[in-house]
N, C-alpha and C. Protein backbone atom coordinates (compact mmCIF):
# COMPACT_ATOMS: atom_id res chain seq x y z
N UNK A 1 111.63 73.90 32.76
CA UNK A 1 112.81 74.37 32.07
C UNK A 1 112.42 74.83 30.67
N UNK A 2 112.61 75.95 30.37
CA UNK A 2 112.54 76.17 29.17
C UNK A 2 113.48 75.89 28.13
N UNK A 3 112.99 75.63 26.50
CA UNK A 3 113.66 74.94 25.92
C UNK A 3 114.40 73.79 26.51
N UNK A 4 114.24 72.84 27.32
CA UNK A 4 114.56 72.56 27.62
C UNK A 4 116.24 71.86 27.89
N UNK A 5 116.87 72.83 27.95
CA UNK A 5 118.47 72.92 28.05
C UNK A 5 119.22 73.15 29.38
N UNK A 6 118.51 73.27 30.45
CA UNK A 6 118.84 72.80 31.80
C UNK A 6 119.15 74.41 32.49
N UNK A 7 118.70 75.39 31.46
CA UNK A 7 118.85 76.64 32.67
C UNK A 7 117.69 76.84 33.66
N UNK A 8 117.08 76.68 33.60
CA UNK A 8 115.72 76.83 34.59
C UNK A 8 114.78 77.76 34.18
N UNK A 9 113.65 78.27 35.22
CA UNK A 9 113.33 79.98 34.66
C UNK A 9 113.99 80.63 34.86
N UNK A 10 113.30 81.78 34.42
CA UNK A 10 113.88 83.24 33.92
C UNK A 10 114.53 84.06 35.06
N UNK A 11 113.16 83.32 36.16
CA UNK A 11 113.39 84.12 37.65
C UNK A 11 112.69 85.30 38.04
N UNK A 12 111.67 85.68 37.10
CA UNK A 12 110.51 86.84 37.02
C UNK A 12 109.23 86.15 38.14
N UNK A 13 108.87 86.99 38.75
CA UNK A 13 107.65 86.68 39.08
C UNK A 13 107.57 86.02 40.55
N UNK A 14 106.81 85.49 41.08
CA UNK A 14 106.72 84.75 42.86
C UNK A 14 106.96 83.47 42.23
N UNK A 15 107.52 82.71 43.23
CA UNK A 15 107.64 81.52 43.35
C UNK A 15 108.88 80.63 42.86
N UNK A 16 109.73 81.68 42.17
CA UNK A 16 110.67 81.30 41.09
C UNK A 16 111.66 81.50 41.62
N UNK A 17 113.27 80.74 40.87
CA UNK A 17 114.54 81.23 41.89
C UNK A 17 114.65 80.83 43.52
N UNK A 18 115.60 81.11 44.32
CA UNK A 18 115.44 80.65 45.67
C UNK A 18 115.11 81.27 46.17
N UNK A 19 114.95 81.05 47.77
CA UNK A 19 114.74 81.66 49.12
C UNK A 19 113.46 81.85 49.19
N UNK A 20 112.55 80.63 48.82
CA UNK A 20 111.05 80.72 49.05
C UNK A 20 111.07 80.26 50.51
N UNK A 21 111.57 79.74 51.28
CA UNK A 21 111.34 78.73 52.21
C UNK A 21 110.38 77.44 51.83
N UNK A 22 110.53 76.55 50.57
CA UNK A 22 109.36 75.84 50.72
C UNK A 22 110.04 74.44 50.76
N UNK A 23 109.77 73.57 50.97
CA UNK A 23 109.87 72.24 51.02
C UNK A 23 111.58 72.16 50.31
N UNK A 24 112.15 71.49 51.24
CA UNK A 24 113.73 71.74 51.05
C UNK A 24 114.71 72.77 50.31
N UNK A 25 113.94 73.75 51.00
CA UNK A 25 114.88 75.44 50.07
C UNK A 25 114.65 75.82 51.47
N UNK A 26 115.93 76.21 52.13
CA UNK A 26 116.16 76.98 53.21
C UNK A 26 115.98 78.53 52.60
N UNK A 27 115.67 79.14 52.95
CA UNK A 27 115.78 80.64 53.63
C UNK A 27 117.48 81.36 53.95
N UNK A 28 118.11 80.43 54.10
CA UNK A 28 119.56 80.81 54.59
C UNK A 28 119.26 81.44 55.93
N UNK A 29 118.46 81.00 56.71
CA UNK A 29 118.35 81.99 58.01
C UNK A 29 118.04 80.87 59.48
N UNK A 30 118.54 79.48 58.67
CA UNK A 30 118.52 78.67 60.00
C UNK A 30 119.46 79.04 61.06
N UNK A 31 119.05 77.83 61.78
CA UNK A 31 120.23 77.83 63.20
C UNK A 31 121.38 77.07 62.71
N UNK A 32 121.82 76.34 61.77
CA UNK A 32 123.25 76.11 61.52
C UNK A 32 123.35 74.80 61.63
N UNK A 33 124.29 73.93 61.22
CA UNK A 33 124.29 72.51 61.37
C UNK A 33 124.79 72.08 62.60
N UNK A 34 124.81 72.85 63.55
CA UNK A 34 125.01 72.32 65.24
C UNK A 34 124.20 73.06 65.85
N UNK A 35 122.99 72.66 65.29
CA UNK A 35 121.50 73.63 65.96
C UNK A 35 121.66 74.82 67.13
N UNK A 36 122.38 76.17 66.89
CA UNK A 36 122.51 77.20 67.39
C UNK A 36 122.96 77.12 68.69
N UNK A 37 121.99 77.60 69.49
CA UNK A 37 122.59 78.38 71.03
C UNK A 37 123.23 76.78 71.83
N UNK A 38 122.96 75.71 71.36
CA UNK A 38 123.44 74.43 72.22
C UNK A 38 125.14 74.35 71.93
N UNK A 39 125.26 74.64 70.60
CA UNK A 39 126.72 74.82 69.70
C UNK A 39 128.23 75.35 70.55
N UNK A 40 129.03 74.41 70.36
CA UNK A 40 130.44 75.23 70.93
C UNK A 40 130.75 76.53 70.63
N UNK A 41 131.33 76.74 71.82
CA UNK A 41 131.91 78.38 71.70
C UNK A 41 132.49 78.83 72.60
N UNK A 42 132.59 79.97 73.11
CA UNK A 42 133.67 80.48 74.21
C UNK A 42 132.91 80.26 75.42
N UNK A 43 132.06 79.68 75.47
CA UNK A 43 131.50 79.73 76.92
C UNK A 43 130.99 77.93 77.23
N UNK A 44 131.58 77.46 78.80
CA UNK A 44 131.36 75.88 78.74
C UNK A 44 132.49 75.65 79.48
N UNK A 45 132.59 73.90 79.34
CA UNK A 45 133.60 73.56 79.89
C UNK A 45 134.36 72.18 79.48
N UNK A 46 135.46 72.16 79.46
CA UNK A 46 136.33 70.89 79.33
C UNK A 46 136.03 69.97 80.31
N UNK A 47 135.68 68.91 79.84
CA UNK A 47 135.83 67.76 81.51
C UNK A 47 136.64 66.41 80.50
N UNK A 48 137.39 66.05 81.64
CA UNK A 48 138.32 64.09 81.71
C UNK A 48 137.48 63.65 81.69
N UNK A 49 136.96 62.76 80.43
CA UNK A 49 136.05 61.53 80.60
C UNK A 49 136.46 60.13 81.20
N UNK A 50 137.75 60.39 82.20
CA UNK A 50 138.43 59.11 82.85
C UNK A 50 138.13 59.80 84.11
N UNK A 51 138.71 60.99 84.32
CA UNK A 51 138.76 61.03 86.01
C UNK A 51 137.82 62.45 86.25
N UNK A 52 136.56 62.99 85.34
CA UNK A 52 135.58 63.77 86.02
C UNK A 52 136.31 65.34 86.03
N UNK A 53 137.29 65.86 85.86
CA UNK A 53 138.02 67.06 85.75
C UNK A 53 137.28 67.96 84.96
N UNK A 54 136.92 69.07 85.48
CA UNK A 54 136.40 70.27 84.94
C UNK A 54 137.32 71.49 84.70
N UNK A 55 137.48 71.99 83.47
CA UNK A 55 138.12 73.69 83.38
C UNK A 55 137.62 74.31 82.13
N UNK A 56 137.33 75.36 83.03
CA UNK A 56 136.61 76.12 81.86
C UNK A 56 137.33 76.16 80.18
N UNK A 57 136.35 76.06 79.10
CA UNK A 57 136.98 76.13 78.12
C UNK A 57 137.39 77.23 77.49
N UNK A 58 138.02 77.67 77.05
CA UNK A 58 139.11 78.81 75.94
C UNK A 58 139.27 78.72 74.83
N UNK A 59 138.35 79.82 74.28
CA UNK A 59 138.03 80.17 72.70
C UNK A 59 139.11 79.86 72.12
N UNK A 60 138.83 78.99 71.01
CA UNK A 60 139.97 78.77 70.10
C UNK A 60 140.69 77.67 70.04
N UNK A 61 140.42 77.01 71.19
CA UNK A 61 141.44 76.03 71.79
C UNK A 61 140.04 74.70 71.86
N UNK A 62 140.14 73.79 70.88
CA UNK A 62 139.29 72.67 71.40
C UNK A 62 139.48 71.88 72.26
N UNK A 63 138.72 71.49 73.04
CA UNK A 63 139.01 70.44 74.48
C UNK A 63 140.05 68.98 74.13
N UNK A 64 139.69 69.15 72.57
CA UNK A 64 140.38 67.57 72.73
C UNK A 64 142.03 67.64 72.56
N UNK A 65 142.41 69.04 72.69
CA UNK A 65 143.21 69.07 72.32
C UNK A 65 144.33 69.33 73.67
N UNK A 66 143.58 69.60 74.80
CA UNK A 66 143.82 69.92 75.73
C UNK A 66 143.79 68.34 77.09
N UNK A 67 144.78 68.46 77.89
CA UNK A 67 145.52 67.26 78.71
C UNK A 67 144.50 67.51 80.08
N UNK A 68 144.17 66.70 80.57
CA UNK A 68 143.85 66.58 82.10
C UNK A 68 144.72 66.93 82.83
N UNK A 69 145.17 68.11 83.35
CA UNK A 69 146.04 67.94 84.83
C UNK A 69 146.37 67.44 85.69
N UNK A 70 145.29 66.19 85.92
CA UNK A 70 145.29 65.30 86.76
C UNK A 70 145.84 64.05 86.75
N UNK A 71 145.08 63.33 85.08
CA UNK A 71 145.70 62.23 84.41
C UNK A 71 146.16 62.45 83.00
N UNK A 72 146.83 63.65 82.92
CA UNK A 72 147.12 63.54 81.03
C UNK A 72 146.21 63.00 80.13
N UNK A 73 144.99 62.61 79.98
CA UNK A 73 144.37 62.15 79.08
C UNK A 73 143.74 63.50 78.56
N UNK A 74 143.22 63.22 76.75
CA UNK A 74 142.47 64.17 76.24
C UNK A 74 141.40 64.62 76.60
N UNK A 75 140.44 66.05 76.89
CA UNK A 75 139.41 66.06 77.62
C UNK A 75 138.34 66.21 76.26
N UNK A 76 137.18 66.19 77.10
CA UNK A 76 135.96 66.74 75.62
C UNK A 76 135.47 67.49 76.18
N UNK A 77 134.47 67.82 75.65
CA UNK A 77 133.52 69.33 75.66
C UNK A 77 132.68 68.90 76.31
N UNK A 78 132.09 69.38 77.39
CA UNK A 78 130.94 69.14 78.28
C UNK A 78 129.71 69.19 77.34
């Protein structure tokens, strides 16, 4: 820090400022905090964790929010 008054460097030069990728400075170009392609989304399925019920899931609409047809209980996300 120069003078030391808490602005940092200048930001001239390599190594300075962000987006080095080095030791806890992301890049901003990860997979996301629900590690990418495994992550909810429009494609998958709702299942009853009481009675085994499968239906496809629908963008927008989270599973838990959605009833079993079978037994009314809340479903989750496969």
């Amino acid at each position: 820090m120069p003078r030391g008054d808490g602005t940092g460097p200048a930001g001239k030069g390599p190594g300075t400022g962000r987006g080095r990728g080095g030791r806890g400075q992301g890049t901003g170009m990860g997979m996301g905090r629900l590690g990418g392609p495994q992550a909810g989304g429009a494609v998958g399925f709702c299942i009853c964790p009481d009675c085994g019920t499968r239906q496809p899931h629908e963008r927008g609409i989270p599973c838990y929010e959605k009833q079993c047809p079978n037994c009314g209980k809340a479903m989750i996300r496969e």
